[in-house]
Protein backbone atom coordinates (compact mmCIF):
# COMPACT_ATOMS: atom_id res chain seq x y z
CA UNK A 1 100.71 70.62 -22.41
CA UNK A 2 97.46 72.29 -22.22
CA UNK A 3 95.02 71.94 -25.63
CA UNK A 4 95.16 75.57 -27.08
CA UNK A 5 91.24 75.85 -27.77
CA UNK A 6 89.67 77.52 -30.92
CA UNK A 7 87.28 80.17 -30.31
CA UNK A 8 85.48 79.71 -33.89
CA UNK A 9 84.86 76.02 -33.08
CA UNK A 10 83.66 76.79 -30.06
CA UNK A 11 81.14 78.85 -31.31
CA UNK A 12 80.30 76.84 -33.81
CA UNK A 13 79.94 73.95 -31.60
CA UNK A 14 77.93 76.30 -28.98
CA UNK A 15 75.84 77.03 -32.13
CA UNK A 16 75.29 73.52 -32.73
CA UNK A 17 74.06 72.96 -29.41
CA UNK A 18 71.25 75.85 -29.19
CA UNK A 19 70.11 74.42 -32.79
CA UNK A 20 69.94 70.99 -31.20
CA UNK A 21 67.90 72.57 -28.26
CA UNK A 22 65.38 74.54 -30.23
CA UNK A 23 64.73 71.36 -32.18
CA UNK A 24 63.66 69.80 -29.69
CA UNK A 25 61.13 72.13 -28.19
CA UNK A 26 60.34 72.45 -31.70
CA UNK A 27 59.27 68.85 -31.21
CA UNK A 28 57.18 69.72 -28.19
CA UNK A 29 55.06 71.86 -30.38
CA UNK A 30 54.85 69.31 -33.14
CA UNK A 31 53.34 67.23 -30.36
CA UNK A 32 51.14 69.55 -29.35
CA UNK A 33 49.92 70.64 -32.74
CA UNK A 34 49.01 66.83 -33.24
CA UNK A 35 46.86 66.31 -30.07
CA UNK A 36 44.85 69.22 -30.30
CA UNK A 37 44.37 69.24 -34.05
CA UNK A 38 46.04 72.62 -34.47
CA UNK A 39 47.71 71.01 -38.06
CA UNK A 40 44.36 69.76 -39.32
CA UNK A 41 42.48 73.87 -38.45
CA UNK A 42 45.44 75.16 -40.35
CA UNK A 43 45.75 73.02 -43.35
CA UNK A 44 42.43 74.16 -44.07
CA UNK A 45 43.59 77.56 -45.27
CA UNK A 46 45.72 80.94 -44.09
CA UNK A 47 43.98 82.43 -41.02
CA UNK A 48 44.41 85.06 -37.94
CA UNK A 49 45.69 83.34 -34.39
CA UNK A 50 41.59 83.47 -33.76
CA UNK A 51 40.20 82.13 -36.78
CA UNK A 52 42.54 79.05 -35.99
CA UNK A 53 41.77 78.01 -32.40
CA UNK A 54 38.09 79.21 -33.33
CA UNK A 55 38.95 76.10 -36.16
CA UNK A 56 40.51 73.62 -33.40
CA UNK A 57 38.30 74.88 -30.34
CA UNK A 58 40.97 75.99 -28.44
CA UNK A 59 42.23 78.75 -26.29
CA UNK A 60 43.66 82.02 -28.61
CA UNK A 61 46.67 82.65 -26.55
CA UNK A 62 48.05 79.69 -26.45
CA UNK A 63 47.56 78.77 -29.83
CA UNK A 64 48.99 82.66 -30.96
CA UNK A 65 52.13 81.92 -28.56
CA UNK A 66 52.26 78.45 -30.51
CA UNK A 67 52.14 79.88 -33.82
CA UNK A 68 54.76 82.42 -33.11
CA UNK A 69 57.23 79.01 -32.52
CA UNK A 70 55.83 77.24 -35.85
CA UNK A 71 56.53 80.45 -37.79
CA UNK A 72 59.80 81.34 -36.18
CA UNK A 73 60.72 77.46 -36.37
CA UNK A 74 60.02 77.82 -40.55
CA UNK A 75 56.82 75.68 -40.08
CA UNK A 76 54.35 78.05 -40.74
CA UNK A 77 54.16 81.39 -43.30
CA UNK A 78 53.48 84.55 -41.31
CA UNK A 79 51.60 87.36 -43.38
CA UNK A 80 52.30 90.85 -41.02
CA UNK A 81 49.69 92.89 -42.76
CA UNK A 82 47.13 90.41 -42.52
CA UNK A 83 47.64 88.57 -39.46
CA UNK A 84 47.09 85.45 -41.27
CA UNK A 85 49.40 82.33 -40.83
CA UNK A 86 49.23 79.55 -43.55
CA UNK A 87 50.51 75.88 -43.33
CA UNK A 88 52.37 75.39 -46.55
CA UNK A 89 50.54 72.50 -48.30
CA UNK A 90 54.63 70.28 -48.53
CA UNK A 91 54.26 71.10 -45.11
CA UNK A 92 50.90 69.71 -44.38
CA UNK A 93 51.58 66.57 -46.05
CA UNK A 94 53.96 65.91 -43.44
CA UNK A 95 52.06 66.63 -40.37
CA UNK A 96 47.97 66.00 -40.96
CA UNK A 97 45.99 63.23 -43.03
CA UNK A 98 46.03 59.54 -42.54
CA UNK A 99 48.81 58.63 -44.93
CA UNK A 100 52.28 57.30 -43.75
CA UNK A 101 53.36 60.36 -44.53
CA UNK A 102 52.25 61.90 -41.76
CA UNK A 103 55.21 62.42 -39.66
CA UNK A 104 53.51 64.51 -36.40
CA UNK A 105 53.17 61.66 -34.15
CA UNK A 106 57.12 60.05 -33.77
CA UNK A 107 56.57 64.04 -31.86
CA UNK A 108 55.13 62.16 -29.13
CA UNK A 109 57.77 59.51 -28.44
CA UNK A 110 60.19 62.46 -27.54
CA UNK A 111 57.84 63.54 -24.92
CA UNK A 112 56.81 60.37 -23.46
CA UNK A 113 60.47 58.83 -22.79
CA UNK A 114 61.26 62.30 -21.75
CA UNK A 115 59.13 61.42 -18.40
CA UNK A 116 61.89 58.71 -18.00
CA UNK A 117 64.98 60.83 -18.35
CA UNK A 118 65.80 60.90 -13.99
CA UNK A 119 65.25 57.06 -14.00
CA UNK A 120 67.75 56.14 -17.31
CA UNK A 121 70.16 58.30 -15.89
CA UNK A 122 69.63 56.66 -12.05
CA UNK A 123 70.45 53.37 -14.24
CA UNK A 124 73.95 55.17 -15.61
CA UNK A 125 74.77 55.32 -11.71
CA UNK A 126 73.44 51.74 -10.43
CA UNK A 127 73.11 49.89 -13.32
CA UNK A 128 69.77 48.11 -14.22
CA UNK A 129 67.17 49.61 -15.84
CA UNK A 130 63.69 51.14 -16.41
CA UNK A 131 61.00 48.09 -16.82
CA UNK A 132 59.20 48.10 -19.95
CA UNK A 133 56.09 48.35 -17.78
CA UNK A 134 56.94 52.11 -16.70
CA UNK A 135 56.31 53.01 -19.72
CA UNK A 136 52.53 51.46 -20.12
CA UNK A 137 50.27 51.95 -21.18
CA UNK A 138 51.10 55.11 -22.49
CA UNK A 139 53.92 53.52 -24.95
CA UNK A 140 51.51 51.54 -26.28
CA UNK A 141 48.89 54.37 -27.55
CA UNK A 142 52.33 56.23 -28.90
CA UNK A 143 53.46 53.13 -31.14
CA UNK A 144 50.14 52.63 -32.30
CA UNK A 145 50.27 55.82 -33.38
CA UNK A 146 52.98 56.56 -34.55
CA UNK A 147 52.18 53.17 -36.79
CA UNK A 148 49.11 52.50 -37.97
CA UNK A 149 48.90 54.76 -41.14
CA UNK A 150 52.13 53.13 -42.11
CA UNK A 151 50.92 49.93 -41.86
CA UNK A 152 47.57 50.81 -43.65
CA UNK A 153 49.80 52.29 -46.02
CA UNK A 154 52.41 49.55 -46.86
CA UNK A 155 51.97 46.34 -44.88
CA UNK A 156 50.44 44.77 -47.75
CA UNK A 157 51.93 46.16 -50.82
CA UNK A 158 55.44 46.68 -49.58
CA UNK A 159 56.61 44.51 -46.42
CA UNK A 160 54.87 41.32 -47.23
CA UNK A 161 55.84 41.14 -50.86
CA UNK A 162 59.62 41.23 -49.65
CA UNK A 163 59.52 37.08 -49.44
CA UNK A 164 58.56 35.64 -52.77
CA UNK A 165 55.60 33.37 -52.30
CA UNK A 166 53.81 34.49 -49.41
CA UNK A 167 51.50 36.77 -50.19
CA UNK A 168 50.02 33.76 -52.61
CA UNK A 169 50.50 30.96 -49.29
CA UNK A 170 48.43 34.07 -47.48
CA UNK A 171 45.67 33.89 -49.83
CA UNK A 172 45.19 30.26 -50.48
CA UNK A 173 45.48 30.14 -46.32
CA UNK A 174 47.90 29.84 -43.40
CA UNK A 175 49.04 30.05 -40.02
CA UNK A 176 50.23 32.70 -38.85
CA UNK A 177 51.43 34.37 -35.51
CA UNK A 178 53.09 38.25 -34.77
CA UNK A 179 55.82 38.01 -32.12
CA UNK A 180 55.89 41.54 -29.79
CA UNK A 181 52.22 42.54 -31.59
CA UNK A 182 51.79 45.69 -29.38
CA UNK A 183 48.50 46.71 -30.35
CA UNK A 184 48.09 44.42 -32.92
CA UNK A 185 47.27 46.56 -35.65
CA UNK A 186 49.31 44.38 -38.48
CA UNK A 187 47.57 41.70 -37.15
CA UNK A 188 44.49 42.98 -38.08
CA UNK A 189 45.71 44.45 -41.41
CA UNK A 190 46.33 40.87 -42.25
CA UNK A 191 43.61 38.89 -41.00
CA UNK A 192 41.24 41.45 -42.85
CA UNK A 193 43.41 41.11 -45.86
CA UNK A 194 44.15 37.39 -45.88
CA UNK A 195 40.87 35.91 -44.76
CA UNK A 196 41.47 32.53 -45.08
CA UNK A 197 44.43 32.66 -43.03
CA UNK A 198 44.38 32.94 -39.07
CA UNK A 199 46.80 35.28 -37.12
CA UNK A 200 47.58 35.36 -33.30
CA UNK A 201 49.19 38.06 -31.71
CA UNK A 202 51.57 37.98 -28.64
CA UNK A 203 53.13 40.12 -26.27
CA UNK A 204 53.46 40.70 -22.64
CA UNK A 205 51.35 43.81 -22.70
CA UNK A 206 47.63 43.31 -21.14
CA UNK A 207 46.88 46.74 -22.76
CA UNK A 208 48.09 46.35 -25.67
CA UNK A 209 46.05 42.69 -26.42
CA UNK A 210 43.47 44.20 -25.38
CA UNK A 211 43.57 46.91 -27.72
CA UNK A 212 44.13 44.09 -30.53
CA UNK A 213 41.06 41.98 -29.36
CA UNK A 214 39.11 45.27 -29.31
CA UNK A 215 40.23 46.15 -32.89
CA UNK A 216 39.49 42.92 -34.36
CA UNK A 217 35.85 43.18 -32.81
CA UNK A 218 35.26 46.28 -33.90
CA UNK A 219 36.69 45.50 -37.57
CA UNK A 220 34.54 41.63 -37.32
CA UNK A 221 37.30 39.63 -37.52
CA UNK A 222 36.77 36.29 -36.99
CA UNK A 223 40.41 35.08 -38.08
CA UNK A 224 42.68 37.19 -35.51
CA UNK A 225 43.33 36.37 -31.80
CA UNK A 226 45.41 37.83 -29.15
CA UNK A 227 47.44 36.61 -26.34
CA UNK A 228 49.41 37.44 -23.22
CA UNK A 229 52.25 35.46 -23.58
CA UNK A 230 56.10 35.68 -22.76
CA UNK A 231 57.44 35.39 -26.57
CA UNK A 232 60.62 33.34 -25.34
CA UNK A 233 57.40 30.58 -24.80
CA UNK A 234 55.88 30.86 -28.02
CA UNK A 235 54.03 27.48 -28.27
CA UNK A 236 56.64 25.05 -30.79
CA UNK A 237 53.18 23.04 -31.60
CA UNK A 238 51.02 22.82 -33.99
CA UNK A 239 53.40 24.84 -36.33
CA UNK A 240 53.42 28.30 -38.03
CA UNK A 241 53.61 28.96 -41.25
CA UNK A 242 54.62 32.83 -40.80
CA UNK A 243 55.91 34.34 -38.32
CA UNK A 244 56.87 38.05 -37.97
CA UNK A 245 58.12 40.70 -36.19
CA UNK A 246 57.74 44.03 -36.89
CA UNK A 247 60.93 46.07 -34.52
CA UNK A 248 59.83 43.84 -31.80
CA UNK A 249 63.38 41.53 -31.55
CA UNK A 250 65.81 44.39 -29.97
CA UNK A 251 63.95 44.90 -27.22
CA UNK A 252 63.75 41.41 -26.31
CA UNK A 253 65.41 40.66 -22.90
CA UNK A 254 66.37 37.61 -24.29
CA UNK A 255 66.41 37.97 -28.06
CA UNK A 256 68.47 34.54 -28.24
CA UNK A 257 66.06 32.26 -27.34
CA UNK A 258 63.08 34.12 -28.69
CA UNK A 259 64.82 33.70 -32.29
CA UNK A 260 65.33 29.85 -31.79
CA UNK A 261 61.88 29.44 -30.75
CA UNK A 262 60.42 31.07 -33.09
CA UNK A 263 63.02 28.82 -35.32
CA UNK A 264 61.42 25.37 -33.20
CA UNK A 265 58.10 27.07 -33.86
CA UNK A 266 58.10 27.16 -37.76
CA UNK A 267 56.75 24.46 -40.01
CA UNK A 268 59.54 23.44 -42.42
CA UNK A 269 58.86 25.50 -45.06
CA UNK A 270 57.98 28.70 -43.12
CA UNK A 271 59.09 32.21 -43.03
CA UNK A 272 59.71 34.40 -40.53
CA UNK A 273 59.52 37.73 -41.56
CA UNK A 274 61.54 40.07 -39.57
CA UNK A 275 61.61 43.86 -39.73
CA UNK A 276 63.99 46.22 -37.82
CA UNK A 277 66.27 48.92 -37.83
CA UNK A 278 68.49 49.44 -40.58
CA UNK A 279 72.07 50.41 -39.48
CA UNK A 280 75.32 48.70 -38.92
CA UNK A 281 76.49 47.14 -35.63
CA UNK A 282 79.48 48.80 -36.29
CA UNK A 283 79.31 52.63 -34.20
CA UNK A 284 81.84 53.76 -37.38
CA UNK A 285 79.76 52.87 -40.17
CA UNK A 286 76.70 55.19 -38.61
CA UNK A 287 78.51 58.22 -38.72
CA UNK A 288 77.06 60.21 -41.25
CA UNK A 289 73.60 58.39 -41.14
CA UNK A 290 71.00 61.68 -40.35
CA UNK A 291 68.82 59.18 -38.53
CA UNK A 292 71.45 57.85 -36.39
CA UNK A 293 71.82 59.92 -33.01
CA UNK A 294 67.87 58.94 -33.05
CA UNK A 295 68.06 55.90 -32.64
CA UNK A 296 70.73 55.19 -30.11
CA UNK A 297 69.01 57.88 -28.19
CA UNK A 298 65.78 56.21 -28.06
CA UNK A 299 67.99 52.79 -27.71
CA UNK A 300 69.13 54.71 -24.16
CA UNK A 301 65.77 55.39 -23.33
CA UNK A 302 63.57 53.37 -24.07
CA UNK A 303 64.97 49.69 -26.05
CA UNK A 304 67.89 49.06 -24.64
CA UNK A 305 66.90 49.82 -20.80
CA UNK A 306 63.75 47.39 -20.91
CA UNK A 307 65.91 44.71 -21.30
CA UNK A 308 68.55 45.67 -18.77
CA UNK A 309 66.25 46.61 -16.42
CA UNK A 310 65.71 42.14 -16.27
CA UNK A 311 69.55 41.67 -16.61
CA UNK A 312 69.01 40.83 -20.49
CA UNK A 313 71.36 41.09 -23.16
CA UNK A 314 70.31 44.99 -23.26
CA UNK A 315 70.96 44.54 -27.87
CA UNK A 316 69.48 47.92 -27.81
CA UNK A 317 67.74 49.59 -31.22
CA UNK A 318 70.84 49.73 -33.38
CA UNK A 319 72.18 46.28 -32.88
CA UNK A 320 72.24 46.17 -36.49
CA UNK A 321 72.97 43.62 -39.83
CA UNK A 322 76.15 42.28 -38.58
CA UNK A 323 74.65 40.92 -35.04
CA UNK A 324 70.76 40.03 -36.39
CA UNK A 325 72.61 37.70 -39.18
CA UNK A 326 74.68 36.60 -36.63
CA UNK A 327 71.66 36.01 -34.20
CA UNK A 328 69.47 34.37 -36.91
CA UNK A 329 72.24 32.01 -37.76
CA UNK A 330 72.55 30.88 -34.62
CA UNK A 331 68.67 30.16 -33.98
CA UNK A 332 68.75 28.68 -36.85
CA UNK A 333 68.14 29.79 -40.22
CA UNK A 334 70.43 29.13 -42.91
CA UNK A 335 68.75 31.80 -45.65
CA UNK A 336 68.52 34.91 -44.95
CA UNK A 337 67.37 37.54 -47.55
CA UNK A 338 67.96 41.12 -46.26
CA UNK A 339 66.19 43.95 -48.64
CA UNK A 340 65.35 48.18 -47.93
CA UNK A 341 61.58 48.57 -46.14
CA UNK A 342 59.61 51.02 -47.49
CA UNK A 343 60.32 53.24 -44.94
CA UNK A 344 63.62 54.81 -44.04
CA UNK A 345 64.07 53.41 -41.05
CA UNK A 346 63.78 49.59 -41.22
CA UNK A 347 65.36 46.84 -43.16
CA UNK A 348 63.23 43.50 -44.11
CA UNK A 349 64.71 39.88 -43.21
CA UNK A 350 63.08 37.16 -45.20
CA UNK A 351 64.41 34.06 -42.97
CA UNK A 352 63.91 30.10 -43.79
CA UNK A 353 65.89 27.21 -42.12
């Protein structure tokens, strides 16, 4: 029997759909309005289309056309006598300054794995994957960015202090290492921080330890080092005292054995600290989280596909509580303390053997 079909949902649906669309060129101009400093001209007060790219030094048509989809998107205020368009100052929280509550650069992710799309959906066909080196070295500016001013913001006063003790084993002096360190940005935060302590960072990314080492220079750190280095061969001697991982484990190809290294690799009192998404394994218990289709998109696009691209276990960015307690048992660690980041996204796993 054929499905009779409701017009109303279908235009609802259809409605849906177009909102869904215009978001996400909305998101285009977000980007752009973060690389060329559009945000930061406007926050600086109401103005015509010229008296804002004569702000940003840029071209007036293309920032006029670009203000017509930040007014019609409810970004920006439009005044029709005047000509002037104003950033409303809730608004400008969100998208200028160097607080974490700057939201303008995630914007960029959206356009960078959009480069990828033909290749993910090449791996729907064949199988496989997209190497996590396609994506360099650009992926590694992005993260940074879209990063750093929350870690400036709350790696000290509100991921660390999640396991009892540490922050006073940090001060007195430790050894630490950052699993997956990117750019190596927390690294820094910490070495600078804790300076009696010394950090390493690893990760396969030449680019990105280089962008550590560069930091730490430029910062005169003499207490942080970076490494190339495999994290499934994270050296098991002498031991760390910390280890963390800041949503480095889901991309792992093999997230198994870098968990029970980093296990083998902890003194017998030590901590890894663990940060990563917070959502359920289960695909039910996610309906209804806002943040959800998110994140198993960019699990399509980006963390899941790096790891199936080398026949890994492909965990992907919502492998969630059920499967990391799981995981973590199995490496391992017998206590595992699981409490809200600071941030939406992420949930913090204090873990001791």
């Amino acid at each position: 029997m054929q499905q009779q079909i409701d017009g109303q949902r279908v235009q609802e649906f259809a409605g849906q759909l177009m909102g869904l669309y215009t978001g996400s060129m909305l998101s285009f101009m977000v980007d752009l309005g973060y690389k060329t400093g559009l945000f930061e001209a406007a926050a600086k007060g109401p103005g015509t289309s010229q008296e804002i790219a004569e702000r940003a030094g840029l071209n007036e048509r293309y920032v006029r056309e670009w203000l017509g989809a930040m007014t019609t998107g409810s970004i920006f205020n439009y005044d029709a006598a005047s000509g002037a368009y104003s950033l409303p100052a809730e608004h400008a929280i969100c998208l200028t300054g160097e607080t974490g509550f700057n939201l303008a650069p995630m914007s960029q992710i959206l356009a960078h794995l959009g480069k990828h799309v033909h290749k993910i959906a090449d791996a729907f066909e064949n199988g496989g994957g997209v190497p996590y080196s396609e994506f360099r070295p650009e992926f590694t500016e992005v993260m940074d960015s879209m990063g750093r001013r929350r870690y400036d913001a709350l790696l000290v006063s509100g991921y660390l202090p999640a396991a009892n003790g540490l922050q006073e084993q940090l001060q007195r002096g430790i050894r630490a290492a950052d699993i997956g360190c990117g750019s190596g940005h927390c690294v820094n935060i910490m070495a600078r921080e804790y300076p009696n302590s010394t950090f390493v960072g690893y990760d396969i990314a030449e680019d990105a330890i280089a962008k550590g080492n560069a930091e730490a220079k430029e910062m005169g750190l003499s207490n942080a080092r970076f490494e190339v280095l495999d994290v499934t061969e994270i050296p098991s001697e002498p031991k760390f005292d910390l280890i963390t991982a800041f949503d480095a484990i889901h991309d792992q190809v093999d997230p198994a054995t870098v968990l029970r290294r980093v296990s083998e690799a902890l003194a017998p009192d030590g901590t890894f600290l663990m940060i990563d998404i917070k959502a359920s394994s289960n695909v039910e218990e996610n309906v209804g989280n806002p943040t959800a289709p998110f994140l198993y998109g960019i699990s399509v696009m980006h963390c899941m596909t790096v790891s199936l691209a080398h026949d890994g276990a492909g965990l992907g960015t919502v492998w969630g509580e059920q499967v990391a307690r799981r995981m973590l048992a199995e490496a391992g660690f017998t206590r595992v303390e699981m409490s809200d980041a600071p941030d939406p996204l992420n949930s913090i796993y204090v873990c001791r053997e």
